[in-house]
Protein backbone atom coordinates (compact mmCIF):
# COMPACT_ATOMS: atom_id res chain seq x y z
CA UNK A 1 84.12 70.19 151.12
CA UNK A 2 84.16 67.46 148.89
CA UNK A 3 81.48 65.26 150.13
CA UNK A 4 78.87 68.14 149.93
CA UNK A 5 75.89 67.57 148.76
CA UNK A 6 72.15 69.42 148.44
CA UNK A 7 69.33 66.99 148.60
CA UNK A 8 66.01 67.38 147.28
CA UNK A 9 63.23 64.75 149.12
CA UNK A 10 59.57 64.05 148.97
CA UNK A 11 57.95 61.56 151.27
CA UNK A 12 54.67 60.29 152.03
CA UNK A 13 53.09 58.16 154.78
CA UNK A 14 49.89 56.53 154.50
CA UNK A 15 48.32 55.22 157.97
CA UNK A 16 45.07 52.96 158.50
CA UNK A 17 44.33 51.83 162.23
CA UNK A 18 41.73 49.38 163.14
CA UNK A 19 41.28 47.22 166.21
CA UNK A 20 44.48 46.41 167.07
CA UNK A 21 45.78 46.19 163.24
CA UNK A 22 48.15 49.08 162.53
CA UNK A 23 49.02 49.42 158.47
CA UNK A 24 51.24 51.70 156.88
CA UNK A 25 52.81 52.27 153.65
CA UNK A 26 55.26 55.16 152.65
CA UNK A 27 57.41 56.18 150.20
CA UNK A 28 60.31 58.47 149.74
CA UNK A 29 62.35 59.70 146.88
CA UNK A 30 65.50 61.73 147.06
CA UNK A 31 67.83 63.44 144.55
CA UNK A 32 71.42 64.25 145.91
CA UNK A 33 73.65 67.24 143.89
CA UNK A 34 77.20 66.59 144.95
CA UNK A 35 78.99 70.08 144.69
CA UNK A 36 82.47 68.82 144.03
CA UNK A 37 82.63 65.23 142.98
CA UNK A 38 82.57 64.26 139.48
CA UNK A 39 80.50 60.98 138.19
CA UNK A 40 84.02 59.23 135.90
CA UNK A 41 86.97 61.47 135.34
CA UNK A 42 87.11 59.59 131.90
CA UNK A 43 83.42 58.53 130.97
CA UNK A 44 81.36 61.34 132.92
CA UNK A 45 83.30 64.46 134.08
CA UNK A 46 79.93 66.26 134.90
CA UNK A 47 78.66 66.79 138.61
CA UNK A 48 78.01 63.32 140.24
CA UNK A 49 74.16 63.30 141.25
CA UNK A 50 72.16 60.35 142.93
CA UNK A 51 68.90 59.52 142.95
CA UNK A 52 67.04 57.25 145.58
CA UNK A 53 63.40 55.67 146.34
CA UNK A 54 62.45 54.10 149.31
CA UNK A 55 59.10 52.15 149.79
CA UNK A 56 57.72 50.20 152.22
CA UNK A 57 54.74 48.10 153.50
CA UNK A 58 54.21 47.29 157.78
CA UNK A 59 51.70 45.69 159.14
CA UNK A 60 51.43 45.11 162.81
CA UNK A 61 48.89 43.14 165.57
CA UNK A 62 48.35 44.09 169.02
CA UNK A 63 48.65 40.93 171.00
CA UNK A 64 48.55 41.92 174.06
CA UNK A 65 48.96 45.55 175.91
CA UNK A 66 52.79 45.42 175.72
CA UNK A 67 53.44 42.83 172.75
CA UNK A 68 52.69 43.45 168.90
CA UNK A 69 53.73 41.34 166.24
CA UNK A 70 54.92 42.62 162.89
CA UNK A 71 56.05 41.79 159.06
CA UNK A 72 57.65 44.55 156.65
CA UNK A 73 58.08 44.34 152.88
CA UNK A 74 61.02 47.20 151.87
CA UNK A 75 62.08 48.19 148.63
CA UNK A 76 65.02 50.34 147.69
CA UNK A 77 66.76 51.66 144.51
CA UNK A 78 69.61 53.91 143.94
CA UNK A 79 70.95 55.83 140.35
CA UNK A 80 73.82 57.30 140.11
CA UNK A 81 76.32 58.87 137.25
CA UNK A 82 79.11 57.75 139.08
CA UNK A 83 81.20 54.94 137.60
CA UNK A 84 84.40 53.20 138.32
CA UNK A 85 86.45 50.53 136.78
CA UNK A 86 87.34 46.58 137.84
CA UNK A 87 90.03 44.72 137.98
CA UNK A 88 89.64 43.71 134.62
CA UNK A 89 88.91 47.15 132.82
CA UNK A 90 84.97 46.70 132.79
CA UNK A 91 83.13 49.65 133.65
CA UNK A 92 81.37 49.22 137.45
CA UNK A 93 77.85 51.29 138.64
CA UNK A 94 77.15 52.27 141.22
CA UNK A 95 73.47 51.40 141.29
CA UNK A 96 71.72 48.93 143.24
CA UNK A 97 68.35 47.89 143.74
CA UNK A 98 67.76 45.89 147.69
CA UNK A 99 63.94 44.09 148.72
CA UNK A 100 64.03 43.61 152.27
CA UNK A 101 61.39 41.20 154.11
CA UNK A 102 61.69 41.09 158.40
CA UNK A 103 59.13 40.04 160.92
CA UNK A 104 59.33 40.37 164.59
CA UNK A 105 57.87 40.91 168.17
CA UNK A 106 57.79 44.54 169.65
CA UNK A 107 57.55 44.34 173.42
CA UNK A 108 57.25 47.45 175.29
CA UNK A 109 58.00 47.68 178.85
């Protein structure tokens, strides 16, 4: 159909653990082949492809038994061929690039 797509991915996850301190930092990177759509019918008629890395950075604190506190640094970036056009005839990407900070509280019960 014609949001088909094959994806090739790689990922990693690094882990350290020391009393109560949890740290981990990973990283993914994907490449998506779209079988029918096209990147521009006028500027790129080839096969639209994407490609997209993920990182990211947690650290987290036991507190107690049941509560941990947290902070996460996230970075993500996406490439595409695939263009459109405005309102005013300028060409538009699709490509973005996103940084992502959030803290928190994780309470199990």
């Amino acid at each position: 159909g014609y949001f088909d797509y094959t994806r090739y991915s790689v990922s990693e996850q690094l882990r350290y653990r020391a009393k109560g301190w949890e740290i981990r930092a990973q990283a993914r990177l994907a490449y998506y082949d779209y079988d029918v759509q096209i990147g521009n019918v006028l500027l790129d008629p080839s096969r639209r492809h994407r490609t997209d890395l993920d990182l990211s950075l947690r650290a987290e604190r036991n507190l107690f038994k049941s509560l941990k506190c947290f902070a996460e640094l996230a970075h993500a970036e996406s490439s595409s061929n695939q263009t459109s056009f405005g309102e005013r005839g300028e060409r538009v990407s699709f490509d973005y690039t996103a940084n992502t900070i959030s803290a928190g509280f994780d309470w199990e019960f």
